[in-house]
C-alpha atoms as a PDB file:
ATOM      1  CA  UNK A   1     -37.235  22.899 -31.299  1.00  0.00           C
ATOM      2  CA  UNK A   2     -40.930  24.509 -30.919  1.00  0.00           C
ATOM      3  CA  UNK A   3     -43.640  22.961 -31.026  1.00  0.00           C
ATOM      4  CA  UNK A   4     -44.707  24.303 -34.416  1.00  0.00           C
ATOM      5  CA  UNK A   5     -41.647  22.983 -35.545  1.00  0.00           C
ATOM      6  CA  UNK A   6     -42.015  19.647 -33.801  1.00  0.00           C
ATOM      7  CA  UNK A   7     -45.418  18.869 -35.342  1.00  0.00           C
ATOM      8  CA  UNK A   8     -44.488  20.322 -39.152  1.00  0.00           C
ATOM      9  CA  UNK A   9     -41.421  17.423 -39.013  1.00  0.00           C
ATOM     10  CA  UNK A  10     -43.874  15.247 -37.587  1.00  0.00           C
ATOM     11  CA  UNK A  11     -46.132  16.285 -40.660  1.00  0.00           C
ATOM     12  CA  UNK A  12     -43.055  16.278 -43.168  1.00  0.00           C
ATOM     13  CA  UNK A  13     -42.481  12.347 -41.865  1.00  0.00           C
ATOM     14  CA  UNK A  14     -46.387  11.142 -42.144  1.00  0.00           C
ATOM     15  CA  UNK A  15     -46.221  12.563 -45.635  1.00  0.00           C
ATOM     16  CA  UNK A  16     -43.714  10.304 -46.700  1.00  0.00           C
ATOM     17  CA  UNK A  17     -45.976   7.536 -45.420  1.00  0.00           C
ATOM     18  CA  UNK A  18     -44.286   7.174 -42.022  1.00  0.00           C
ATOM     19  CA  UNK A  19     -46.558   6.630 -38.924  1.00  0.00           C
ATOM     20  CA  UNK A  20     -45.696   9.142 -36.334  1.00  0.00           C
ATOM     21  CA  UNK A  21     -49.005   8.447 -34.032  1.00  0.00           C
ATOM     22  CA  UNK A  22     -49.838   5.217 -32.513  1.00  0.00           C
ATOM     23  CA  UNK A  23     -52.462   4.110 -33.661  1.00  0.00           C
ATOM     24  CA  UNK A  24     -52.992   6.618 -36.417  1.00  0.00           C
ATOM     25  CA  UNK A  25     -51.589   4.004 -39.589  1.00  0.00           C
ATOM     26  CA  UNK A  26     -52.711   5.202 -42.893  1.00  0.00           C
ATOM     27  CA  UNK A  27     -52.886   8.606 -42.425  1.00  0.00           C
ATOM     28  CA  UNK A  28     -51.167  11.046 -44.950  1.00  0.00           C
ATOM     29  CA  UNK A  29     -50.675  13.477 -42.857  1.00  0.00           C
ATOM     30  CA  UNK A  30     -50.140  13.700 -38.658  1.00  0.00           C
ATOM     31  CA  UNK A  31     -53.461  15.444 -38.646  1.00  0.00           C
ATOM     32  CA  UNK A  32     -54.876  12.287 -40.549  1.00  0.00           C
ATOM     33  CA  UNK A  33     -52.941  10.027 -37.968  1.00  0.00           C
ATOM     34  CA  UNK A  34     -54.140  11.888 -35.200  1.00  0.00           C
ATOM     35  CA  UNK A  35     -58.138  11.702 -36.126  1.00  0.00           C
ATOM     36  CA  UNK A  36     -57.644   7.872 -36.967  1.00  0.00           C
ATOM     37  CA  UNK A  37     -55.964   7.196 -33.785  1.00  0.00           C
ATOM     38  CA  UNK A  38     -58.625   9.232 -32.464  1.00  0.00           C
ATOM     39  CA  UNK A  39     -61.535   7.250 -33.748  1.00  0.00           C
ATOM     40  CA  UNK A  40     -60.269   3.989 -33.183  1.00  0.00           C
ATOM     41  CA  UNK A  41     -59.257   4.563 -29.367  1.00  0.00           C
ATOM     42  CA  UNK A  42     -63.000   5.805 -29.316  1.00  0.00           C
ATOM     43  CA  UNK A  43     -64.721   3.130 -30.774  1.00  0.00           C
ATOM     44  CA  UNK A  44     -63.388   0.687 -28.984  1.00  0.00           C
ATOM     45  CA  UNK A  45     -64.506   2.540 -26.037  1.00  0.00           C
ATOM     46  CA  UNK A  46     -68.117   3.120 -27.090  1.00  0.00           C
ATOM     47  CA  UNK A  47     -67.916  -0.438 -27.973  1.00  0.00           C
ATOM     48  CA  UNK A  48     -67.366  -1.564 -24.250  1.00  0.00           C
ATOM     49  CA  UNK A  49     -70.122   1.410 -22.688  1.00  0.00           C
ATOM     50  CA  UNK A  50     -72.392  -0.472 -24.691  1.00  0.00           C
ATOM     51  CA  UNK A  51     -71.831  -3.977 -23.849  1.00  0.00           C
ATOM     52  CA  UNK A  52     -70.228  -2.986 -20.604  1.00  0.00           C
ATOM     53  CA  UNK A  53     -66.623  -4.643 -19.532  1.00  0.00           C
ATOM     54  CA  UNK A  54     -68.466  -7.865 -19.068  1.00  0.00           C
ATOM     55  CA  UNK A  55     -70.148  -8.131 -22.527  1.00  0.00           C
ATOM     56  CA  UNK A  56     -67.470  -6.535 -24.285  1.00  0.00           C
ATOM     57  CA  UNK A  57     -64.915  -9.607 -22.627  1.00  0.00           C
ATOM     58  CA  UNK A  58     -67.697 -12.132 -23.660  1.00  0.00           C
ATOM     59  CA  UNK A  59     -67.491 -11.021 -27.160  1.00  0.00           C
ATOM     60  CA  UNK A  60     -63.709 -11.560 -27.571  1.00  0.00           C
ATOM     61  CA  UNK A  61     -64.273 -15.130 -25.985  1.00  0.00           C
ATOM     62  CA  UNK A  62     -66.969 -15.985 -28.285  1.00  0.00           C
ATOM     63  CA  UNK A  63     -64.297 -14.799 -31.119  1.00  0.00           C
ATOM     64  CA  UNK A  64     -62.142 -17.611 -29.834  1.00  0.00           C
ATOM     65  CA  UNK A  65     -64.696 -20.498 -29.404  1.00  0.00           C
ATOM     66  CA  UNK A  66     -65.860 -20.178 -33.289  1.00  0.00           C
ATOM     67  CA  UNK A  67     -62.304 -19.716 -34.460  1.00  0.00           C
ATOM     68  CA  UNK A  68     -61.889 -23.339 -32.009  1.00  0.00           C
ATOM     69  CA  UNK A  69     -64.686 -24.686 -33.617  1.00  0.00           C
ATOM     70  CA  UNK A  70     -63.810 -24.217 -37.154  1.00  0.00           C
ATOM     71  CA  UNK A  71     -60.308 -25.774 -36.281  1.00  0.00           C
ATOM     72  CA  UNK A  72     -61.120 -28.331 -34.122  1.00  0.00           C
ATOM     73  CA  UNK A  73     -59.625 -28.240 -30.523  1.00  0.00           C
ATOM     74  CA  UNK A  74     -56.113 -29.656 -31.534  1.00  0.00           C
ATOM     75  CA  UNK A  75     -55.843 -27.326 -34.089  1.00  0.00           C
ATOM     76  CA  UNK A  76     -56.797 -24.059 -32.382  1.00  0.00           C
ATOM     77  CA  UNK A  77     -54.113 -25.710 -29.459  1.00  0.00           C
ATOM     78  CA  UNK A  78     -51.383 -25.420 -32.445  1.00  0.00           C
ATOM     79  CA  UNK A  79     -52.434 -22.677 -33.471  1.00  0.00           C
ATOM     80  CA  UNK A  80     -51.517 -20.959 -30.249  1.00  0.00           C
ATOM     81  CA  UNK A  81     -48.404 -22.465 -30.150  1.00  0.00           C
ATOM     82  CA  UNK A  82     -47.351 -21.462 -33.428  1.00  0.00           C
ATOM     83  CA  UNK A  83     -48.328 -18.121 -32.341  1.00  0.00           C
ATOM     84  CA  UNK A  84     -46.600 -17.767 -28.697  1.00  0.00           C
ATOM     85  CA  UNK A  85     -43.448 -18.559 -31.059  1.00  0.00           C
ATOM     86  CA  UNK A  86     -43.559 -15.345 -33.362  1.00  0.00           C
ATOM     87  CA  UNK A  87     -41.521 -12.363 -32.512  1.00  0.00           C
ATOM     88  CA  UNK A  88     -41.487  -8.797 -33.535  1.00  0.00           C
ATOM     89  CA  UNK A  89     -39.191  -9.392 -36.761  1.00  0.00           C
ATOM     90  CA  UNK A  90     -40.231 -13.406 -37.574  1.00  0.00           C
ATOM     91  CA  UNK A  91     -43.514 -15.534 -37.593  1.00  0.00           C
ATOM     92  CA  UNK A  92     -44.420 -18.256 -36.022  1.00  0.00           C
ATOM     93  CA  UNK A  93     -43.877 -20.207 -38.770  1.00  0.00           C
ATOM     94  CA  UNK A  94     -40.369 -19.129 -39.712  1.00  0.00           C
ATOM     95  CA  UNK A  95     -39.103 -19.433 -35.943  1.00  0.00           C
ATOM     96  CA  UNK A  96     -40.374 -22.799 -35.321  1.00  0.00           C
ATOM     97  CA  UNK A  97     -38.280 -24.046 -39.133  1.00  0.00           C
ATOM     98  CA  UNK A  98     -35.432 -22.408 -37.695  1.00  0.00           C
ATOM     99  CA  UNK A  99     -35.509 -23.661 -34.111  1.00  0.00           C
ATOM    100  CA  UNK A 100     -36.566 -27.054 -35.119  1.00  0.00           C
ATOM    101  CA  UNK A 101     -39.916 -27.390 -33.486  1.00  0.00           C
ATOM    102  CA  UNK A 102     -42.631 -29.523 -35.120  1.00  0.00           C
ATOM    103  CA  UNK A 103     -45.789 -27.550 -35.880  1.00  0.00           C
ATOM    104  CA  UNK A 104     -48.476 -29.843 -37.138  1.00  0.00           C
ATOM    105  CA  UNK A 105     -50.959 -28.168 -39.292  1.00  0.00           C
ATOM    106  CA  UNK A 106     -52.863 -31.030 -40.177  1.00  0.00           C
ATOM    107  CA  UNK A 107     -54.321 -30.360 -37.131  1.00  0.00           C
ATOM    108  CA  UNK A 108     -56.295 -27.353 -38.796  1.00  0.00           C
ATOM    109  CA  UNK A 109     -59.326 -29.467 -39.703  1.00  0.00           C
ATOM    110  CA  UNK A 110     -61.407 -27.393 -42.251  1.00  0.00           C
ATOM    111  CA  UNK A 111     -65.250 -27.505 -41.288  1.00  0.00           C
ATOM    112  CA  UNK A 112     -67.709 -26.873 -43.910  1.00  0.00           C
END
């Protein structure tokens, strides 16, 4: 198959609201995909040659230590291991009910 060929199946497939670039979800067409993969690879790059790797790392952490306190320690513990139990195909959720394994939400406290 050419490459001409390759990319108007390619097209054919993101028309029918298939993504057929990483990163390009939501496009309607692979031209679409392409650009919004594009973009996003890009400004998450611009992102860190502003901070620099150090700031950009320091924002993500400071991400975490709200979400912690607006949860509480114990909660944003749970939290993560709720998480560390969801798979590709299941949440956390429905993969600890099935396994068995006690996930105590109560632990969420809700600041105002």
């Amino acid at each position: 198959m050419s490459s001409d060929q390759e990319r108007a199946e390619l097209d054919a497939r993101a028309k029918r609201g298939e993504t057929v670039v990483p990163g390009g979800t939501g496009g309607k067409s692979l031209e679409a995909q392409e650009h919004l993969a594009e973009g996003r690879s890009r400004g998450g790059q611009t992102r860190r040659e502003q901070l620099g790797t150090e700031g950009y790392k320091e924002l993500g952490h400071k991400g975490g230590e709200t979400r912690r306190e607006q949860i509480g320690t114990e909660g944003y513990q749970e939290m993560g291991r709720k998480g560390g139990l969801s798979t590709i195909d299941k949440s956390g959720g429905e993969r600890a009910a099935e396994e068995g394994i006690e996930i105590d939400e109560s632990k969420y406290k809700a600041r105002s």
